[in-house]
PDB file of N, CA and C in Angstrom:
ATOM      1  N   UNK A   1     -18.337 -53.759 -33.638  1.00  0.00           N
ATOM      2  CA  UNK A   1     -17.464 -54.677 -34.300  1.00  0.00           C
ATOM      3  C   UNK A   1     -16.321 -54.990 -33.344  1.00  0.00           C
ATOM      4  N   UNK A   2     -16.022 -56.013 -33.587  1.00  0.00           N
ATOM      5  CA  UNK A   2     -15.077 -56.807 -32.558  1.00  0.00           C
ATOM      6  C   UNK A   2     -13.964 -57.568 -33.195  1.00  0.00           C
ATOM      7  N   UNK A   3     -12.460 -57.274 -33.108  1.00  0.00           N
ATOM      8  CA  UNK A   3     -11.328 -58.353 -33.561  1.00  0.00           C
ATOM      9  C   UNK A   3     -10.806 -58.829 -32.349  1.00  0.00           C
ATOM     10  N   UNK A   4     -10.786 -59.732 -32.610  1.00  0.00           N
ATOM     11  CA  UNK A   4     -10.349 -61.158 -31.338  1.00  0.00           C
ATOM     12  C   UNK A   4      -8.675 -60.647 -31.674  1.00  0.00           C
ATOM     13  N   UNK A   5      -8.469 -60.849 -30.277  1.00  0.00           N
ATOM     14  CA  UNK A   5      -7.011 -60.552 -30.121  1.00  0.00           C
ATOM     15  C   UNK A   5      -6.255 -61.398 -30.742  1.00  0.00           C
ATOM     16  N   UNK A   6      -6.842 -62.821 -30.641  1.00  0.00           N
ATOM     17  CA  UNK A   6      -6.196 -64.068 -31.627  1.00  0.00           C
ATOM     18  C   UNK A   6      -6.001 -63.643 -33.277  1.00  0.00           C
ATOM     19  N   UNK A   7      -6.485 -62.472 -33.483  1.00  0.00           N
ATOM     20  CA  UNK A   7      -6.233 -62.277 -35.110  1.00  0.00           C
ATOM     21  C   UNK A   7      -4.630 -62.035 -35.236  1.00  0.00           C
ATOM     22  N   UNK A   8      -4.216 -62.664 -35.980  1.00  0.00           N
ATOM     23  CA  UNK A   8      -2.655 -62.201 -36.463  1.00  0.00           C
ATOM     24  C   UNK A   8      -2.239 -60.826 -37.138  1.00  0.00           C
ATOM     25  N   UNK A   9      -3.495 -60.389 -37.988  1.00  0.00           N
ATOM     26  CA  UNK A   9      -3.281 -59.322 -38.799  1.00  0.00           C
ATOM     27  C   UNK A   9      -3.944 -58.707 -38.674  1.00  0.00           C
ATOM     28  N   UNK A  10      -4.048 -57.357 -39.595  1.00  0.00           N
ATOM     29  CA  UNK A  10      -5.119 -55.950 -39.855  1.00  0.00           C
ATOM     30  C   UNK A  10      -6.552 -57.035 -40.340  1.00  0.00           C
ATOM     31  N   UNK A  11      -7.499 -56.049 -39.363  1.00  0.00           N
ATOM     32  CA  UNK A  11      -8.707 -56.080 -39.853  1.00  0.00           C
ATOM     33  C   UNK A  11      -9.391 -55.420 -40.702  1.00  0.00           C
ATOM     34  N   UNK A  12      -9.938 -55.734 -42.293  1.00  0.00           N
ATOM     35  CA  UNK A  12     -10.685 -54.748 -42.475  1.00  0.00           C
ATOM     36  C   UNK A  12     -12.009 -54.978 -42.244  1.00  0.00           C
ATOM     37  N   UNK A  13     -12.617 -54.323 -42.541  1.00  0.00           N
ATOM     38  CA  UNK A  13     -13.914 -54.349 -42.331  1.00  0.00           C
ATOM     39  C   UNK A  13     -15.071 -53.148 -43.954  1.00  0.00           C
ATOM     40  N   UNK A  14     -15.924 -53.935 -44.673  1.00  0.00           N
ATOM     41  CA  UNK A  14     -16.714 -53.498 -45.868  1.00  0.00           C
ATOM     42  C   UNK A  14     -17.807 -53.381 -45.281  1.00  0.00           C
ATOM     43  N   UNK A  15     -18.340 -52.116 -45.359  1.00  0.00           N
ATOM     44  CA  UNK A  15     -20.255 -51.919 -45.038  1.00  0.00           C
ATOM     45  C   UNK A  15     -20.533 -51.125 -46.138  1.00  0.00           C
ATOM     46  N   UNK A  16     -22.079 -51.807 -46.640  1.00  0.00           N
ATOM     47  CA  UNK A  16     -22.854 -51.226 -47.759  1.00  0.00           C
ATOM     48  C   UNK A  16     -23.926 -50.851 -46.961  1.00  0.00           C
ATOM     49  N   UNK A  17     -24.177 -49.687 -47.129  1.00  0.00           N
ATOM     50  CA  UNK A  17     -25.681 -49.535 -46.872  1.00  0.00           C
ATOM     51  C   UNK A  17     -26.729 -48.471 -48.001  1.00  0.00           C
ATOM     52  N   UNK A  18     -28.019 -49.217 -48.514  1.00  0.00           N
ATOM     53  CA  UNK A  18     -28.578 -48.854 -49.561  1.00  0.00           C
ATOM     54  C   UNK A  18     -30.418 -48.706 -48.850  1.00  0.00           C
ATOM     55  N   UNK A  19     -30.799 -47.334 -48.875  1.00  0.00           N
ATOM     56  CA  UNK A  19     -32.004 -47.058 -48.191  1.00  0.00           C
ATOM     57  C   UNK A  19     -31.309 -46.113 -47.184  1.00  0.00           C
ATOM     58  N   UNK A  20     -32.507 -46.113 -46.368  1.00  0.00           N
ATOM     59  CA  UNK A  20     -32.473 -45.452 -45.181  1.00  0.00           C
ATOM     60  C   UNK A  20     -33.116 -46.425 -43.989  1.00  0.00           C
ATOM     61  N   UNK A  21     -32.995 -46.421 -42.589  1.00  0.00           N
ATOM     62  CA  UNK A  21     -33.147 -46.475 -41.298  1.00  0.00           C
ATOM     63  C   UNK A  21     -34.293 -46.030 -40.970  1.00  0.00           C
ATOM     64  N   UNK A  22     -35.530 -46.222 -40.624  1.00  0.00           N
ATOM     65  CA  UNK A  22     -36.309 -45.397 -39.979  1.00  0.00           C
ATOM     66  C   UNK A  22     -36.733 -45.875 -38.500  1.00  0.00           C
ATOM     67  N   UNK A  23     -36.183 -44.896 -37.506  1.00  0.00           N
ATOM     68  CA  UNK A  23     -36.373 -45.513 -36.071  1.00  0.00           C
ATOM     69  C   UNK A  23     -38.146 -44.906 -35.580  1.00  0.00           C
ATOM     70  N   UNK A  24     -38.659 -45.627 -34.998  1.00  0.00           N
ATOM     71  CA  UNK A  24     -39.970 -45.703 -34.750  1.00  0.00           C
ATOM     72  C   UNK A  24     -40.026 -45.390 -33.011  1.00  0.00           C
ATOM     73  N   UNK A  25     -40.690 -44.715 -32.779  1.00  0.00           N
ATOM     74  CA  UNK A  25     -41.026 -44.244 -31.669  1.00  0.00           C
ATOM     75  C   UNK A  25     -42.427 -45.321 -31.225  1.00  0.00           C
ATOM     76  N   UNK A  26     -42.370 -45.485 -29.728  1.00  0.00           N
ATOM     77  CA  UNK A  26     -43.495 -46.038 -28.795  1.00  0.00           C
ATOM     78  C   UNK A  26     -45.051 -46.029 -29.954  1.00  0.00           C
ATOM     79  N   UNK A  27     -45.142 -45.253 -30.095  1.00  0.00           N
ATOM     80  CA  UNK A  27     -46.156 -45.217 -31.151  1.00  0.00           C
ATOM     81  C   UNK A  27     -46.461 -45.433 -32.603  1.00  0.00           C
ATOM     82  N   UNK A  28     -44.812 -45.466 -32.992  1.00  0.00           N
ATOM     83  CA  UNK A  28     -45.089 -46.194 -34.785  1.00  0.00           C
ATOM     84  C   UNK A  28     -44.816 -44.660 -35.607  1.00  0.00           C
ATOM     85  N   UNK A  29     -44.636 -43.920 -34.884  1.00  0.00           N
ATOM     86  CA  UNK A  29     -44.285 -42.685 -35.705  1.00  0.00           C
ATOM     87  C   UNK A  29     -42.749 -42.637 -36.056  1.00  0.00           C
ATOM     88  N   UNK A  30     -42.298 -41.964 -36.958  1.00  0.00           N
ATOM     89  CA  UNK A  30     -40.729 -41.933 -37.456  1.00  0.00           C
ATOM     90  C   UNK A  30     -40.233 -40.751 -36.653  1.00  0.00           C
ATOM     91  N   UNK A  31     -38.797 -41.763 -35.258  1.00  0.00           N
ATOM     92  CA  UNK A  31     -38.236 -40.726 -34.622  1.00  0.00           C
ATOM     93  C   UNK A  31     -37.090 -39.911 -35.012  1.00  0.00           C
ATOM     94  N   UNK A  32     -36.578 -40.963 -36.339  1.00  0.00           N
ATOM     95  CA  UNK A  32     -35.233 -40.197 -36.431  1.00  0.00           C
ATOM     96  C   UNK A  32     -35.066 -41.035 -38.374  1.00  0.00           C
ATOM     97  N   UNK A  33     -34.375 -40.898 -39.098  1.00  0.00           N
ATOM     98  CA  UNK A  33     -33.885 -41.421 -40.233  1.00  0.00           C
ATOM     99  C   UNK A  33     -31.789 -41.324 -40.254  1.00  0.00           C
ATOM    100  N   UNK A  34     -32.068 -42.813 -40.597  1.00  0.00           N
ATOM    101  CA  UNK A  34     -30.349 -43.194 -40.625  1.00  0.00           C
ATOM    102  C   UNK A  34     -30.411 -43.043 -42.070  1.00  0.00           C
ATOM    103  N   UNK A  35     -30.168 -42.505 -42.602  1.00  0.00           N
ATOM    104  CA  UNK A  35     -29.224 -42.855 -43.903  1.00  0.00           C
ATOM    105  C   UNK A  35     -28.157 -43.038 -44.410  1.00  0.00           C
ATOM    106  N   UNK A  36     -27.219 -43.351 -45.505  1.00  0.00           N
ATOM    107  CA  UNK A  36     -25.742 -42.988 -45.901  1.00  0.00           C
ATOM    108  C   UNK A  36     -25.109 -41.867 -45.575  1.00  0.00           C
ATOM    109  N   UNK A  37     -25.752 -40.772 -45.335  1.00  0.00           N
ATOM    110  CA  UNK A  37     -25.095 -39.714 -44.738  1.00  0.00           C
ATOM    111  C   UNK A  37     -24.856 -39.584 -44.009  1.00  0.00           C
ATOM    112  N   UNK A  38     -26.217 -40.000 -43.056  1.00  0.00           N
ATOM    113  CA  UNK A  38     -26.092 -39.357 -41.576  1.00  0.00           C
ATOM    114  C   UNK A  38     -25.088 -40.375 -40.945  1.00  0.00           C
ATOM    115  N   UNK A  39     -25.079 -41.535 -41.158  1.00  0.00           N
ATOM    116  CA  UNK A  39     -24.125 -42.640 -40.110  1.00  0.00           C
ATOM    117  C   UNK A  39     -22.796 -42.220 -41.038  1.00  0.00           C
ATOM    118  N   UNK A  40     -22.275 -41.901 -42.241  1.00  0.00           N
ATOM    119  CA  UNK A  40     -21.062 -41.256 -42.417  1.00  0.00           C
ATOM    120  C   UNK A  40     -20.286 -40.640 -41.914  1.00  0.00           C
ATOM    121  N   UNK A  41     -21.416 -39.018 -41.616  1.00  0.00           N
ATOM    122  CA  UNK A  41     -20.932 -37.557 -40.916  1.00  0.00           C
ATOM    123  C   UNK A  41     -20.803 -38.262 -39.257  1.00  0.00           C
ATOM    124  N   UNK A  42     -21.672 -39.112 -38.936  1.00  0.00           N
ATOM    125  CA  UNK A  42     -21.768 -39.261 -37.494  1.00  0.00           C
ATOM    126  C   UNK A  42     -20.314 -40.297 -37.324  1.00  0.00           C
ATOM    127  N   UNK A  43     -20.133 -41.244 -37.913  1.00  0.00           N
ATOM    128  CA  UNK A  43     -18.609 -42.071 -37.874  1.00  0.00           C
ATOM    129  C   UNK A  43     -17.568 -41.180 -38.066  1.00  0.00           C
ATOM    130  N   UNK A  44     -17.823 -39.744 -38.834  1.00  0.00           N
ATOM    131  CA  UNK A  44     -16.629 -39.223 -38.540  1.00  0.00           C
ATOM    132  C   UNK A  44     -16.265 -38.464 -37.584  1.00  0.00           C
ATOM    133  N   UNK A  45     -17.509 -38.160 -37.385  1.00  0.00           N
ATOM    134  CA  UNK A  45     -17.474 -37.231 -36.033  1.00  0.00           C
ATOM    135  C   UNK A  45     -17.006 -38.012 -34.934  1.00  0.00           C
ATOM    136  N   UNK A  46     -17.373 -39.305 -34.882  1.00  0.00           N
ATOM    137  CA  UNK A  46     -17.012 -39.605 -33.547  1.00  0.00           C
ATOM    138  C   UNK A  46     -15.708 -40.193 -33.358  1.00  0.00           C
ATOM    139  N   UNK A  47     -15.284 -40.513 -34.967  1.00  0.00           N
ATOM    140  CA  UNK A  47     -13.554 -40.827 -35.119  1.00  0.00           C
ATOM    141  C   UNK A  47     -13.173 -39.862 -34.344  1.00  0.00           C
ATOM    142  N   UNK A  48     -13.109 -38.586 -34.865  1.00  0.00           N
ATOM    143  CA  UNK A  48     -12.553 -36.804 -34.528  1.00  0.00           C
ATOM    144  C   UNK A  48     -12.903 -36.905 -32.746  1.00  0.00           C
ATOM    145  N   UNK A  49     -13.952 -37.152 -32.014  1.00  0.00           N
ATOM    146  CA  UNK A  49     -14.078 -36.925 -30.611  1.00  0.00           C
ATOM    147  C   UNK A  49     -13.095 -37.937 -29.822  1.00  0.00           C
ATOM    148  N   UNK A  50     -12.706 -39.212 -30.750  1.00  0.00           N
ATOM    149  CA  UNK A  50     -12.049 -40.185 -30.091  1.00  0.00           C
ATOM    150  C   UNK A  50     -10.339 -40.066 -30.627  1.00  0.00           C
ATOM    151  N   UNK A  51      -9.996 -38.972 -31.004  1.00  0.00           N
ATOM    152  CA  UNK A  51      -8.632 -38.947 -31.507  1.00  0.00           C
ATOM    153  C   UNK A  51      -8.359 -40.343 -32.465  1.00  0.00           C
ATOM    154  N   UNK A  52      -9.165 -40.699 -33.360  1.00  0.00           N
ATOM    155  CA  UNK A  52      -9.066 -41.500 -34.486  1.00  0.00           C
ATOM    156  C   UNK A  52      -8.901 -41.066 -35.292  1.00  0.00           C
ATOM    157  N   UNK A  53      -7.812 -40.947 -35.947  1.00  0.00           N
ATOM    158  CA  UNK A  53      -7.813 -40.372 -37.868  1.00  0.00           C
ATOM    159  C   UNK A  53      -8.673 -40.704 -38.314  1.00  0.00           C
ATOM    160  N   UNK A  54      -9.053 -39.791 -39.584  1.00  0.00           N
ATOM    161  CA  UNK A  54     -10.304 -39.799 -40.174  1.00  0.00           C
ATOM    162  C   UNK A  54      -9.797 -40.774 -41.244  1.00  0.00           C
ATOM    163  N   UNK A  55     -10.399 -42.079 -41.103  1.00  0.00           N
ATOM    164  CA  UNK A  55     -10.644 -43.442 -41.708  1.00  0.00           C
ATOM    165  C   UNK A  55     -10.530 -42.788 -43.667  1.00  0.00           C
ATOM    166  N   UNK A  56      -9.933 -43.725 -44.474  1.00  0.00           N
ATOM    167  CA  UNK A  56     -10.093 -43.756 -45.672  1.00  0.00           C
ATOM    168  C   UNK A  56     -11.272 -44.319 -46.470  1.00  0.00           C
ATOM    169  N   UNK A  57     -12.392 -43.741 -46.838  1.00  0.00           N
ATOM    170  CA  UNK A  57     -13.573 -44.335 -46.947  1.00  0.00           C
ATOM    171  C   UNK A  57     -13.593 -44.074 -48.383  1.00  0.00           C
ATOM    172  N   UNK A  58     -14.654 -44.798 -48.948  1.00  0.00           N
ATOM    173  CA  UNK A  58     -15.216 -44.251 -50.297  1.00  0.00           C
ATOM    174  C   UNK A  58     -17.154 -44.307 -50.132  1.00  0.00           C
ATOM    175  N   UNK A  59     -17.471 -42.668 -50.982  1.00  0.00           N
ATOM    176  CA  UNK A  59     -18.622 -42.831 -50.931  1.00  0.00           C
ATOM    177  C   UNK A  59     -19.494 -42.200 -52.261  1.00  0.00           C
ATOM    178  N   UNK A  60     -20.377 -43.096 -52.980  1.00  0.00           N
ATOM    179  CA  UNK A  60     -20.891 -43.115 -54.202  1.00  0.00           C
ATOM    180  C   UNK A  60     -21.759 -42.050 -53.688  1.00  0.00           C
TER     181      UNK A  60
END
């Protein structure tokens, strides 16, 4: 995600995500599964490695 410096104000930004991800390997087999969790725990984690406060989220 990208804000153009031309923005005057705060950006927010809304993501829904409903299902899961399934990444497919060379062969069509399932290499990995994204779900609501995993890209959650992983956005926060990488807030925390990048000295980002941990973002105000909501999650059903």
């Amino acid at each position: 995600m990208h804000a153009p410096v031309s923005n005057p104000g705060v950006t927010e930004a809304w993501f829904a995500i409903r299902g899961a991800n399934l990444n497919l390997d060379d062969d069509g087999r399932v290499d990995s599964v994204w779900d609501a969790r995993y890209i959650h725990d992983t956005y926060q984690a990488l807030c925390e490695q990048q000295g980002v406060a941990r973002p105000n989220v909501i999650r059903r």
